[in-house]
PDB file of N, CA and C in Angstrom:
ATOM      1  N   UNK A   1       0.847  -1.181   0.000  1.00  0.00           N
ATOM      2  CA  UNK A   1       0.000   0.000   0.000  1.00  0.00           C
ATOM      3  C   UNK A   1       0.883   1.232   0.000  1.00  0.00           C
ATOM      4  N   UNK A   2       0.756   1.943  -0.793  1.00  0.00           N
ATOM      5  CA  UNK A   2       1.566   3.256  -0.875  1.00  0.00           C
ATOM      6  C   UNK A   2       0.329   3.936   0.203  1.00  0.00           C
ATOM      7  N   UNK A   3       0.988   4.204   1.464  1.00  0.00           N
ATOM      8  CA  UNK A   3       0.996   5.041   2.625  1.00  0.00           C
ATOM      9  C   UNK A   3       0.371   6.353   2.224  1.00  0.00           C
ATOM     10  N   UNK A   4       1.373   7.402   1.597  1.00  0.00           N
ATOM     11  CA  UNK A   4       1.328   8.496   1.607  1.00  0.00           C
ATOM     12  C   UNK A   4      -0.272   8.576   0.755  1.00  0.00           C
ATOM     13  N   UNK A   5      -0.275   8.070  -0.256  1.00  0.00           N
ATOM     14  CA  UNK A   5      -1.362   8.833  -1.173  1.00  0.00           C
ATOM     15  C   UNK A   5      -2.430   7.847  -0.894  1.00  0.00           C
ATOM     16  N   UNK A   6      -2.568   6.650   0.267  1.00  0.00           N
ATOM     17  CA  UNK A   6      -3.512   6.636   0.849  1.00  0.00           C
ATOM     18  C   UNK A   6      -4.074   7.580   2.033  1.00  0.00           C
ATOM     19  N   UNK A   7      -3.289   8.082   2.488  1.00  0.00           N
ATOM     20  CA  UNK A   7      -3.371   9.220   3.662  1.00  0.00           C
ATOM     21  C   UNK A   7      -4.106  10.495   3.016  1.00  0.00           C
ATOM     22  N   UNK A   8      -3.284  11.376   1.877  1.00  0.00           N
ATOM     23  CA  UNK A   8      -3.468  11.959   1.106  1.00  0.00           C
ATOM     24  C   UNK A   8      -5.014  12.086   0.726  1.00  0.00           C
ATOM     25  N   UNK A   9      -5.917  10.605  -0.080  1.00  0.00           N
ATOM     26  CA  UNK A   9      -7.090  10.358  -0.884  1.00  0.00           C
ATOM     27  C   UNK A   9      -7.856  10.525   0.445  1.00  0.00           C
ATOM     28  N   UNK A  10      -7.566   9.855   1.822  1.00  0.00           N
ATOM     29  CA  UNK A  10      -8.425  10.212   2.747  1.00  0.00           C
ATOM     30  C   UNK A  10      -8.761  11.341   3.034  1.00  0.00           C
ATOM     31  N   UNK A  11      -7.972  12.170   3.607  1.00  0.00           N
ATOM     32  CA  UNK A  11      -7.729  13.620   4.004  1.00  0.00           C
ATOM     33  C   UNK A  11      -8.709  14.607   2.972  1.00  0.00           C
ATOM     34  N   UNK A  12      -8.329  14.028   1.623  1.00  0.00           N
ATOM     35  CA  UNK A  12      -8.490  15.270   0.905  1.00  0.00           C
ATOM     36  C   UNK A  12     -10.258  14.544   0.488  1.00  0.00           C
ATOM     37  N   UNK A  13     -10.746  13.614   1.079  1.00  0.00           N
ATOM     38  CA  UNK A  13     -11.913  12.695   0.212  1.00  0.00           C
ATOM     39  C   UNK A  13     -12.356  12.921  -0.776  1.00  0.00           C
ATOM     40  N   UNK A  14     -11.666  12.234  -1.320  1.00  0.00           N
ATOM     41  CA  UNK A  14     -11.387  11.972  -3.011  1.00  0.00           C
ATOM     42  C   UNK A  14     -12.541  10.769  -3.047  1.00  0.00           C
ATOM     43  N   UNK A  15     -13.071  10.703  -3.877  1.00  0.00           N
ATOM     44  CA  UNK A  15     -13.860   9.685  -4.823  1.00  0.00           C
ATOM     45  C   UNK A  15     -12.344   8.494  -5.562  1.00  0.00           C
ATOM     46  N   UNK A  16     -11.598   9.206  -6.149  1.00  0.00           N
ATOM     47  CA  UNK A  16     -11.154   8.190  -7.399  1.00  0.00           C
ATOM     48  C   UNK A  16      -9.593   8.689  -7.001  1.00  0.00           C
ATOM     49  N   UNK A  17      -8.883   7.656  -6.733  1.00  0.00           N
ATOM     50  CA  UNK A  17      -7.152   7.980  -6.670  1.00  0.00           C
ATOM     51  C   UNK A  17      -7.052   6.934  -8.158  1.00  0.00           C
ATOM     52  N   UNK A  18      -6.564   7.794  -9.586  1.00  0.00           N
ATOM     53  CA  UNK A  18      -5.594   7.468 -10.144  1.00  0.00           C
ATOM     54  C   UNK A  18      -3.636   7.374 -10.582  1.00  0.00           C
ATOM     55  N   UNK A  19      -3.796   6.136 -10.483  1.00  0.00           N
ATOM     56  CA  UNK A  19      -2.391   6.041 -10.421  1.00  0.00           C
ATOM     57  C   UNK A  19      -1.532   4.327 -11.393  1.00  0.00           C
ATOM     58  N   UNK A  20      -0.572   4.450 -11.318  1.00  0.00           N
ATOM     59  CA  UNK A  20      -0.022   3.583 -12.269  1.00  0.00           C
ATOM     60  C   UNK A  20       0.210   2.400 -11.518  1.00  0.00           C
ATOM     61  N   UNK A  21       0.555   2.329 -10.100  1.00  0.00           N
ATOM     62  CA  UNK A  21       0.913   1.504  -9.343  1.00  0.00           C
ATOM     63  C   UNK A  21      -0.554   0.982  -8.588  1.00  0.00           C
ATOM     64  N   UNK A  22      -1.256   0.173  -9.622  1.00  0.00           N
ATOM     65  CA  UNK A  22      -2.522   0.078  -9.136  1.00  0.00           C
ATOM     66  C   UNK A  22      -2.354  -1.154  -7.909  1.00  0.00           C
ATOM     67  N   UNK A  23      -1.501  -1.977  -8.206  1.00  0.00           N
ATOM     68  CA  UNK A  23      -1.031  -2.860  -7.255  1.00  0.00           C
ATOM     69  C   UNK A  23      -1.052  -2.539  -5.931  1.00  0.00           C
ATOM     70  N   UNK A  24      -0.206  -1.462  -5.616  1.00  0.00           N
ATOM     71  CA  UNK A  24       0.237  -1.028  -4.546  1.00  0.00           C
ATOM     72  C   UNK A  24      -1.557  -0.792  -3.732  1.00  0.00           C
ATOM     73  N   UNK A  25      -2.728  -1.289  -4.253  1.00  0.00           N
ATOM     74  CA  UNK A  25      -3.607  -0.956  -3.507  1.00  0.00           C
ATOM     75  C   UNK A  25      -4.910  -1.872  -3.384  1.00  0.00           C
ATOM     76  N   UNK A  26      -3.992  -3.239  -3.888  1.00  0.00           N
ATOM     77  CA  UNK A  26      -4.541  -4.554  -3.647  1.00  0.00           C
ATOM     78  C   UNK A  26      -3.972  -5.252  -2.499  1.00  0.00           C
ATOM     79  N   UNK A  27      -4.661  -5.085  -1.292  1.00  0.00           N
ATOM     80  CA  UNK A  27      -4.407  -5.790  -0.695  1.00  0.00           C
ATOM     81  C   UNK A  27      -5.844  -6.303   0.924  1.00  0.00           C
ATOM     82  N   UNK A  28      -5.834  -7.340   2.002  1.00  0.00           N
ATOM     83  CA  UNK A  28      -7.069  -7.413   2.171  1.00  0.00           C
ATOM     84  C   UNK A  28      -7.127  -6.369   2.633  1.00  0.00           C
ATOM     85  N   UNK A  29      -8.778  -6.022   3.084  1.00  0.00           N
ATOM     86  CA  UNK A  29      -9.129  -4.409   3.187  1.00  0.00           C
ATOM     87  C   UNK A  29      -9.761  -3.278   2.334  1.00  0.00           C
ATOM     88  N   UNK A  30      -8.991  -3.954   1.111  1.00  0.00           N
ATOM     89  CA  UNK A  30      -8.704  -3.096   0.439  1.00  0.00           C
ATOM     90  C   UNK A  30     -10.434  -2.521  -0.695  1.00  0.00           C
ATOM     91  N   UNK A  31     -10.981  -3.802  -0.282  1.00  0.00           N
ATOM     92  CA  UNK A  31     -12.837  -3.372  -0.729  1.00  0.00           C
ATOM     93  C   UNK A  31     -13.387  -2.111   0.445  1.00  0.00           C
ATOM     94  N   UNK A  32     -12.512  -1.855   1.606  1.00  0.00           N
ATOM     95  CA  UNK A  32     -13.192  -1.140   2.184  1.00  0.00           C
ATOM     96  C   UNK A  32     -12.814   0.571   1.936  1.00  0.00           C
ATOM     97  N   UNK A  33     -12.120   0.850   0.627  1.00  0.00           N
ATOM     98  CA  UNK A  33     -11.284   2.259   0.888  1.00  0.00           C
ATOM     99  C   UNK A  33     -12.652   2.913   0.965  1.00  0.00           C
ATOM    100  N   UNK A  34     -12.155   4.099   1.202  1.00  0.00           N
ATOM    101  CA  UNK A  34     -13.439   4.979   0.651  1.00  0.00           C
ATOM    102  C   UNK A  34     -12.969   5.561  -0.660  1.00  0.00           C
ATOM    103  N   UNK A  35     -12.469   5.121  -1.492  1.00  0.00           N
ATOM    104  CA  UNK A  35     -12.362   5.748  -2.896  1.00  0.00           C
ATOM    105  C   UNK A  35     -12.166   4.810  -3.644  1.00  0.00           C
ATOM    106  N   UNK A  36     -12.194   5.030  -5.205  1.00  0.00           N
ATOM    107  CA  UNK A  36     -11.761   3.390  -5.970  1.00  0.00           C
ATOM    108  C   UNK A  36     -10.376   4.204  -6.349  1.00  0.00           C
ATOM    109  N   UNK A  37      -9.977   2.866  -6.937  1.00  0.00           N
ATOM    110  CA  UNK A  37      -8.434   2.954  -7.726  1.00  0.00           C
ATOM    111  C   UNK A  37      -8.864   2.588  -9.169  1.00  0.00           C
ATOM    112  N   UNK A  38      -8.163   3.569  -9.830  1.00  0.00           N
ATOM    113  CA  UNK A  38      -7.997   2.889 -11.337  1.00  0.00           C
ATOM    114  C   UNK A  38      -6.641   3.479 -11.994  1.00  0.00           C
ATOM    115  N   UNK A  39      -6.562   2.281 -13.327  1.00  0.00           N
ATOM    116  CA  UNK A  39      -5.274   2.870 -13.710  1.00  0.00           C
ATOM    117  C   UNK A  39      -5.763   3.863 -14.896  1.00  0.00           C
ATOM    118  N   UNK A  40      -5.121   4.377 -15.473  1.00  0.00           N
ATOM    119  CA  UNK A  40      -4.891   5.574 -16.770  1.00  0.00           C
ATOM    120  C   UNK A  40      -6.145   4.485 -17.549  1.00  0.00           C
ATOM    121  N   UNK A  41      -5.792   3.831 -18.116  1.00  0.00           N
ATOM    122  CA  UNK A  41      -6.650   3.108 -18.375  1.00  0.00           C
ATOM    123  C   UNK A  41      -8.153   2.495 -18.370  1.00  0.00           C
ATOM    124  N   UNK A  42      -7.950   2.282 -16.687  1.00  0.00           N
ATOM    125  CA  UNK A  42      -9.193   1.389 -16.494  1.00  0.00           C
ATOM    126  C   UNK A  42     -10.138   3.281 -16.619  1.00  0.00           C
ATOM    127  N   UNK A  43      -9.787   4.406 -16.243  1.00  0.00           N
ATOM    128  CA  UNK A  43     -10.516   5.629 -16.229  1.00  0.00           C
ATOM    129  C   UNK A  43     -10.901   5.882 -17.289  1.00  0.00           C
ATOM    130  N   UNK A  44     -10.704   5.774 -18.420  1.00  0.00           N
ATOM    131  CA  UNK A  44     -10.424   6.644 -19.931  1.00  0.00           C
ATOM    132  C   UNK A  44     -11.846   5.643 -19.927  1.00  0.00           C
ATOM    133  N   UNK A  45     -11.653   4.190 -19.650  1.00  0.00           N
ATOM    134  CA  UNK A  45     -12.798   3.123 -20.276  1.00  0.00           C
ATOM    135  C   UNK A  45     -13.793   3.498 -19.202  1.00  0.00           C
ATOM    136  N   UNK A  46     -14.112   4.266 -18.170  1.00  0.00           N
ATOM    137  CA  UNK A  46     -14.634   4.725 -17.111  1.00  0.00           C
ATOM    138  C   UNK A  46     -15.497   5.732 -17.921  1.00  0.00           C
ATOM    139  N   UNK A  47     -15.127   6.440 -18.287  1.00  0.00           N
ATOM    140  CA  UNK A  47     -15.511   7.944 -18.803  1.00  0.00           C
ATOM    141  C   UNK A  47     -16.141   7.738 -20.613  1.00  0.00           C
ATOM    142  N   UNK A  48     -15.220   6.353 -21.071  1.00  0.00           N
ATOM    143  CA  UNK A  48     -16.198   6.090 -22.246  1.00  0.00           C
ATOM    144  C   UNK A  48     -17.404   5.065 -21.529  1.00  0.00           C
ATOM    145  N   UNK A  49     -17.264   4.838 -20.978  1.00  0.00           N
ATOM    146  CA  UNK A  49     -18.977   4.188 -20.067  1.00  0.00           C
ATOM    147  C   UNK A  49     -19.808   5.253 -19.839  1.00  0.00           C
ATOM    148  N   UNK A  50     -19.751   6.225 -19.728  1.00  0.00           N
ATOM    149  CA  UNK A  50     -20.328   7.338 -19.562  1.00  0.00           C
ATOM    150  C   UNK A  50     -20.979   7.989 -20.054  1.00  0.00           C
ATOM    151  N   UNK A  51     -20.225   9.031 -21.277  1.00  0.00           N
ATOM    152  CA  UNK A  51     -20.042   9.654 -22.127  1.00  0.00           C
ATOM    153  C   UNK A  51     -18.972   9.392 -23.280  1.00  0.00           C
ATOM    154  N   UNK A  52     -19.698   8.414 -23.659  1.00  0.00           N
ATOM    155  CA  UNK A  52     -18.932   7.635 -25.501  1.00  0.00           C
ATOM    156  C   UNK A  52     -19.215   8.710 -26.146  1.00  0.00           C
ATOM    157  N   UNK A  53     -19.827   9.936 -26.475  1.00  0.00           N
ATOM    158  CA  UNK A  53     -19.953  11.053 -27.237  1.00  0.00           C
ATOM    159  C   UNK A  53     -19.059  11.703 -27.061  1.00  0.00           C
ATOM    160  N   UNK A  54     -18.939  12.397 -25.849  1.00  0.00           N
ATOM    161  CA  UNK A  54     -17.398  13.192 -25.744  1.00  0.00           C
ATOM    162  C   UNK A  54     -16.111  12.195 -26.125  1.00  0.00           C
ATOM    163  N   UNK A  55     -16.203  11.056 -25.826  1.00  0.00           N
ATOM    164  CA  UNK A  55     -14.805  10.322 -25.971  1.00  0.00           C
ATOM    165  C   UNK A  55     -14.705  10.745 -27.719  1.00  0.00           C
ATOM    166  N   UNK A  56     -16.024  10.265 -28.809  1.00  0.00           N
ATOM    167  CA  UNK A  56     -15.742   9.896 -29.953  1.00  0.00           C
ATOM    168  C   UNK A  56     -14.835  11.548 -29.965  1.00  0.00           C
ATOM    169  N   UNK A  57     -15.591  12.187 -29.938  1.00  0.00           N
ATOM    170  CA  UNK A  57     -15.219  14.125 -30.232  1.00  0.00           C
ATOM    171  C   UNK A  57     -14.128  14.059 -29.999  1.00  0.00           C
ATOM    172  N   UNK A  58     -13.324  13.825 -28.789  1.00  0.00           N
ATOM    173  CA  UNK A  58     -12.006  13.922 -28.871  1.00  0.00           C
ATOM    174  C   UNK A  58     -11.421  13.100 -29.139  1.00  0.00           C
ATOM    175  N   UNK A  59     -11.241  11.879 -29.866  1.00  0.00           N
ATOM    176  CA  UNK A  59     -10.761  11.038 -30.116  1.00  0.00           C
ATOM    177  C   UNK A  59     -10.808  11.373 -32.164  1.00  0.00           C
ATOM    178  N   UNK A  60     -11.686  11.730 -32.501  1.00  0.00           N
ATOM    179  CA  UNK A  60     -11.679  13.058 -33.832  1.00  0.00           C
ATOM    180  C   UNK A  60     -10.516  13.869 -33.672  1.00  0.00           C
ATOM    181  N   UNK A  61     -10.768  14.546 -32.749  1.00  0.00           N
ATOM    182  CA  UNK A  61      -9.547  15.522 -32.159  1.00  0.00           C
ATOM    183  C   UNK A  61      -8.310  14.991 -32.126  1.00  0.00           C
ATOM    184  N   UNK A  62      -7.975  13.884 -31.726  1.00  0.00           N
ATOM    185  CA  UNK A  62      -6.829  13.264 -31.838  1.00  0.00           C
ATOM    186  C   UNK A  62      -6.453  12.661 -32.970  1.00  0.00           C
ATOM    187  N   UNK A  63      -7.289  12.624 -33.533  1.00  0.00           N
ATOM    188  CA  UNK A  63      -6.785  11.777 -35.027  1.00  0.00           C
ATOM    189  C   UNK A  63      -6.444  12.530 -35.859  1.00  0.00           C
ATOM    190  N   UNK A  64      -6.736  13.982 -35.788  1.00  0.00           N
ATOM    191  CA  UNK A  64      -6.508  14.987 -36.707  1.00  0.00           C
ATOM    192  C   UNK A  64      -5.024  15.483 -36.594  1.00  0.00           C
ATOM    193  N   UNK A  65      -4.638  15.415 -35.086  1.00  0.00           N
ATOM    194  CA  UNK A  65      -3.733  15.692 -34.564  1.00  0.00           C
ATOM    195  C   UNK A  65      -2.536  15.071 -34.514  1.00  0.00           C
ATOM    196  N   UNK A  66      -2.661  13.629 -34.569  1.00  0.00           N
ATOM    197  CA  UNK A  66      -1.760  12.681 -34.495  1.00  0.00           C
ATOM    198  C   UNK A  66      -1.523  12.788 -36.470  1.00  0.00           C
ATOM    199  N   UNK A  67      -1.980  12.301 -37.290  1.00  0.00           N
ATOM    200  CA  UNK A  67      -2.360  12.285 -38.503  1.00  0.00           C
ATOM    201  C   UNK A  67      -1.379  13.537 -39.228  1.00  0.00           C
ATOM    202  N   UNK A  68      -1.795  15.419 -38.840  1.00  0.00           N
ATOM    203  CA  UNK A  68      -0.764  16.103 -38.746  1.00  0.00           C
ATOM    204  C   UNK A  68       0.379  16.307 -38.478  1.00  0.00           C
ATOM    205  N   UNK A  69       0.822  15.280 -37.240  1.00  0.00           N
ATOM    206  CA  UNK A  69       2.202  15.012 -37.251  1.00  0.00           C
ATOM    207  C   UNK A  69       3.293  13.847 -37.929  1.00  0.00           C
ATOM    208  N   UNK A  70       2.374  12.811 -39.020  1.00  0.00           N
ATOM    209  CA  UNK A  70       2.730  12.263 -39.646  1.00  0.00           C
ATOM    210  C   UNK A  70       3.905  11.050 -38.883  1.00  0.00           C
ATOM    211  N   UNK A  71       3.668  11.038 -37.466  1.00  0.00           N
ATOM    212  CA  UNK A  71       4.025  10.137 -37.004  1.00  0.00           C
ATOM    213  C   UNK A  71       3.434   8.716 -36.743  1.00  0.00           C
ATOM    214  N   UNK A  72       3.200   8.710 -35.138  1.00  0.00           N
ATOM    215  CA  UNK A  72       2.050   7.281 -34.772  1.00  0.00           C
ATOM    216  C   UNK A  72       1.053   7.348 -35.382  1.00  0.00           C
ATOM    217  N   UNK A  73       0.066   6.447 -35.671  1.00  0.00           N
ATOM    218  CA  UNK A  73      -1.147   6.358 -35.482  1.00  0.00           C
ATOM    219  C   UNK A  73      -1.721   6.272 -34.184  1.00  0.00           C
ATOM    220  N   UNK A  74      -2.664   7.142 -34.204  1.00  0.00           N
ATOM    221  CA  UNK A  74      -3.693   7.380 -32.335  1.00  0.00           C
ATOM    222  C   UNK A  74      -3.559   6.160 -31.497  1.00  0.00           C
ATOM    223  N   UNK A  75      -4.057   5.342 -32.267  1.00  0.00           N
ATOM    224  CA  UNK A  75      -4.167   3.738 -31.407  1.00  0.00           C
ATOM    225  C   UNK A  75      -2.635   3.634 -31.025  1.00  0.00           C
ATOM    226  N   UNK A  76      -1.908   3.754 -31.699  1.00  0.00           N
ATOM    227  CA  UNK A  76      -0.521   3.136 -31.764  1.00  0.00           C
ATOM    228  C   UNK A  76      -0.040   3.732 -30.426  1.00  0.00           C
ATOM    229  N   UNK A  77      -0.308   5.090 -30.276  1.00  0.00           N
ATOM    230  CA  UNK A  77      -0.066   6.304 -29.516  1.00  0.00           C
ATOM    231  C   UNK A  77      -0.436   5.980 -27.818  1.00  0.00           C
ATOM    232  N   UNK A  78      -1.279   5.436 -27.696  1.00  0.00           N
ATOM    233  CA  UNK A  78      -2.412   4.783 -26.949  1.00  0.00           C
ATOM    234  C   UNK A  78      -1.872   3.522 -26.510  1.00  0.00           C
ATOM    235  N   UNK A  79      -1.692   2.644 -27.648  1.00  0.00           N
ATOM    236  CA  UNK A  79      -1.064   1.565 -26.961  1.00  0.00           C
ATOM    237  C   UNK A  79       0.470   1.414 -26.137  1.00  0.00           C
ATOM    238  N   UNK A  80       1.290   2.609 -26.804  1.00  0.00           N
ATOM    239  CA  UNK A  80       2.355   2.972 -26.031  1.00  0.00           C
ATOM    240  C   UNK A  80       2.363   3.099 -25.087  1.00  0.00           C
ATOM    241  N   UNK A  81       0.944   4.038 -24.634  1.00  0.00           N
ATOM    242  CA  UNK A  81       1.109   4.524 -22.990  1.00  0.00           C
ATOM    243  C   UNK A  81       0.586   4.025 -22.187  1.00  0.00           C
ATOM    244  N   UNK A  82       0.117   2.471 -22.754  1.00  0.00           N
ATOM    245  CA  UNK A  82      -0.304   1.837 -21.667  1.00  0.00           C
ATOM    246  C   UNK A  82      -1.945   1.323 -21.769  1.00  0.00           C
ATOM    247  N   UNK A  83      -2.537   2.188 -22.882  1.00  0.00           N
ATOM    248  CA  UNK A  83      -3.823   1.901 -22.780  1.00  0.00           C
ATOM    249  C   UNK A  83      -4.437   1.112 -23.713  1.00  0.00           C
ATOM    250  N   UNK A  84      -4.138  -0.229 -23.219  1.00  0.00           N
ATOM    251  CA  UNK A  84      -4.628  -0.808 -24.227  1.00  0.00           C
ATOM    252  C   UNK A  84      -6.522  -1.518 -24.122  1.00  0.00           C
ATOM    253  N   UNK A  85      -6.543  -1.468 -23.323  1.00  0.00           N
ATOM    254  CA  UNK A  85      -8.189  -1.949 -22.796  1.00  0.00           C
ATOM    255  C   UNK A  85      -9.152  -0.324 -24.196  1.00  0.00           C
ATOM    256  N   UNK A  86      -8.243   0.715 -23.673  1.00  0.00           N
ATOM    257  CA  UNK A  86      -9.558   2.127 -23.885  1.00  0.00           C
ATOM    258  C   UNK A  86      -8.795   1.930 -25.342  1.00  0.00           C
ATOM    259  N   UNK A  87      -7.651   1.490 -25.550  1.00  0.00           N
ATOM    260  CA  UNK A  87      -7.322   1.503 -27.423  1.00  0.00           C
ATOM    261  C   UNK A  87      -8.719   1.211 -28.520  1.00  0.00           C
ATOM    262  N   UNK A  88      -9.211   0.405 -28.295  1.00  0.00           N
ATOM    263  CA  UNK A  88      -9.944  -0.899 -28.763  1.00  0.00           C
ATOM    264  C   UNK A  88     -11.213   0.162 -28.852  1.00  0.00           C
ATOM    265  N   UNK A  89     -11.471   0.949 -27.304  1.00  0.00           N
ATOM    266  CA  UNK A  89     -12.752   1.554 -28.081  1.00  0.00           C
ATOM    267  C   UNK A  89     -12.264   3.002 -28.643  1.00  0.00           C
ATOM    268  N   UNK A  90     -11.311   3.582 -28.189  1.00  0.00           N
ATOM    269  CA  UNK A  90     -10.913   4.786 -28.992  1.00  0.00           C
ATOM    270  C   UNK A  90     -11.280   4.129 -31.031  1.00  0.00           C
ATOM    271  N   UNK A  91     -10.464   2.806 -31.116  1.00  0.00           N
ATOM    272  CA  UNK A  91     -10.635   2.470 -32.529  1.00  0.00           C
ATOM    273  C   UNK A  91     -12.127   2.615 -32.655  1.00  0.00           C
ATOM    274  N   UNK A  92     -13.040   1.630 -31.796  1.00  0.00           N
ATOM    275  CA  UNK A  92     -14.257   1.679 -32.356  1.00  0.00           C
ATOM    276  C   UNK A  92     -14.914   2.789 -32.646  1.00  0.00           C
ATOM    277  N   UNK A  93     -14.425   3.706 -31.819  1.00  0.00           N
ATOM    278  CA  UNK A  93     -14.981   5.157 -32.424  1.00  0.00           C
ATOM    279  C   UNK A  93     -14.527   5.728 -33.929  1.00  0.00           C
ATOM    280  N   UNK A  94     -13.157   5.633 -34.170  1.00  0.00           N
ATOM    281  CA  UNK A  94     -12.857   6.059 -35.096  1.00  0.00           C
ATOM    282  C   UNK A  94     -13.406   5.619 -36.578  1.00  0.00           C
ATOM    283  N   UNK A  95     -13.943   4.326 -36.178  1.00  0.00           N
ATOM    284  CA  UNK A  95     -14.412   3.549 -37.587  1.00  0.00           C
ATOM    285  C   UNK A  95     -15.861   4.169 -37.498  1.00  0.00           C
ATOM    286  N   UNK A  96     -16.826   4.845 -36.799  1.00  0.00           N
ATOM    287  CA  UNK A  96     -17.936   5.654 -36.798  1.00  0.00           C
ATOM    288  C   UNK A  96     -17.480   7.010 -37.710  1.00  0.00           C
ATOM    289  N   UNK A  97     -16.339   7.229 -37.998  1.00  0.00           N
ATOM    290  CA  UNK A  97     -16.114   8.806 -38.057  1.00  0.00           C
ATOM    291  C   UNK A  97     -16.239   8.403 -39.864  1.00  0.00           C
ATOM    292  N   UNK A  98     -16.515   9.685 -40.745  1.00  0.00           N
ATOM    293  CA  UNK A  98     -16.406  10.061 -41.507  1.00  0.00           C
ATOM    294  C   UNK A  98     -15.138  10.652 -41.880  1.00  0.00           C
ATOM    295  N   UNK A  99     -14.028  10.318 -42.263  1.00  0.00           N
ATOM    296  CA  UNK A  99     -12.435  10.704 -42.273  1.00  0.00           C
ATOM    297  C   UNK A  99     -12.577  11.765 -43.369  1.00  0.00           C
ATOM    298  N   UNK A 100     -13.243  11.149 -44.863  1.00  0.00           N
ATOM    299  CA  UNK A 100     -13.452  12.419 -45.511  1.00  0.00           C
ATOM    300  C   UNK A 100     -13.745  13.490 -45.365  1.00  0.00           C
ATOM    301  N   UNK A 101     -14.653  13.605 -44.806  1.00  0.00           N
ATOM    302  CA  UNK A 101     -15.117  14.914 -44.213  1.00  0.00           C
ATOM    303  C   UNK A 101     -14.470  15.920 -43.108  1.00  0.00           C
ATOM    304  N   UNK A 102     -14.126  15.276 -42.577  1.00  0.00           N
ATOM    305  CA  UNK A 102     -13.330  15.505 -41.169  1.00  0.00           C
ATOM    306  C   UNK A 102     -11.874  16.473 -42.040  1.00  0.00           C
ATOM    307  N   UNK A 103     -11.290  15.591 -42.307  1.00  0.00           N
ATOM    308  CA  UNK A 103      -9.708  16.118 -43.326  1.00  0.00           C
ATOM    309  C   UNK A 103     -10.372  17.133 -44.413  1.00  0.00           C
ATOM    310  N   UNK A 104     -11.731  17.125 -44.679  1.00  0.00           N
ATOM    311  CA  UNK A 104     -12.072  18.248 -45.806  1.00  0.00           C
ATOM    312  C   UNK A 104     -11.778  19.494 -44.972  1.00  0.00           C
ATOM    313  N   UNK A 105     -12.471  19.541 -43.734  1.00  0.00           N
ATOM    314  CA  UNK A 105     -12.648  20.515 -42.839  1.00  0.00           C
ATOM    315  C   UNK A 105     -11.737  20.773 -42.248  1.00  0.00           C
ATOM    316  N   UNK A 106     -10.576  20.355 -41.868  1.00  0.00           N
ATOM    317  CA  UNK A 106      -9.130  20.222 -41.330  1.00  0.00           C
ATOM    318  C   UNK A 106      -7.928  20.255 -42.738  1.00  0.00           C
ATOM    319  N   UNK A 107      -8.219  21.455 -43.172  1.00  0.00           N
ATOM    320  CA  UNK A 107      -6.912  21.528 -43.982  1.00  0.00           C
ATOM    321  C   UNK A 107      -5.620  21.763 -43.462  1.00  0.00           C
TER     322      UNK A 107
END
């Protein structure tokens, strides 16, 4: 258990401590925090449970962006940093999008 930023999530009562070291907050007890844990990840797929509309919008946003820099591809970008669970629906969004249109409007 990382100590400090359990002390920290109490104090400050937090709903949601994200962090990378999701480990560090499995242990028994640990159904009783008063906040959940998630990683970068398990949140992004949190927030597309939610609001899959805002995700698609910025995930548009990112494709335009990534695409302009003629480097990664978004997913690719995504899977680098770890997110591979929210990759899968970032893609599924992207195959909803109209690319023509999008790049007409994005010169």
């Amino acid at each position: 258990m990382d100590a400090r930023v359990h002390s920290a999530a109490v104090h400050a009562e937090v709903d949601i401590v994200l962090t990378a070291s999701r480990d560090d907050f499995d242990f028994d007890g640990s159904d009783d925090l008063t906040y959940e844990v998630y990683s970068a990840d398990g949140f992004f797929e949190l927030v597309d449970d939610s609001k899959p509309a805002l995700v698609r919008a910025v995930a548009q946003e990112q494709l335009v962006y990534w695409v302009e820099r003629k480097g990664k591809a978004l997913p690719e970008a995504l899977r680098t940093a770890g997110a591979d669970g929210f990759v899968e629906r970032v893609r599924r969004h992207l195959q909803t999008l109209d690319v023509g249109r999008i790049f007409a409007s994005n010169p």
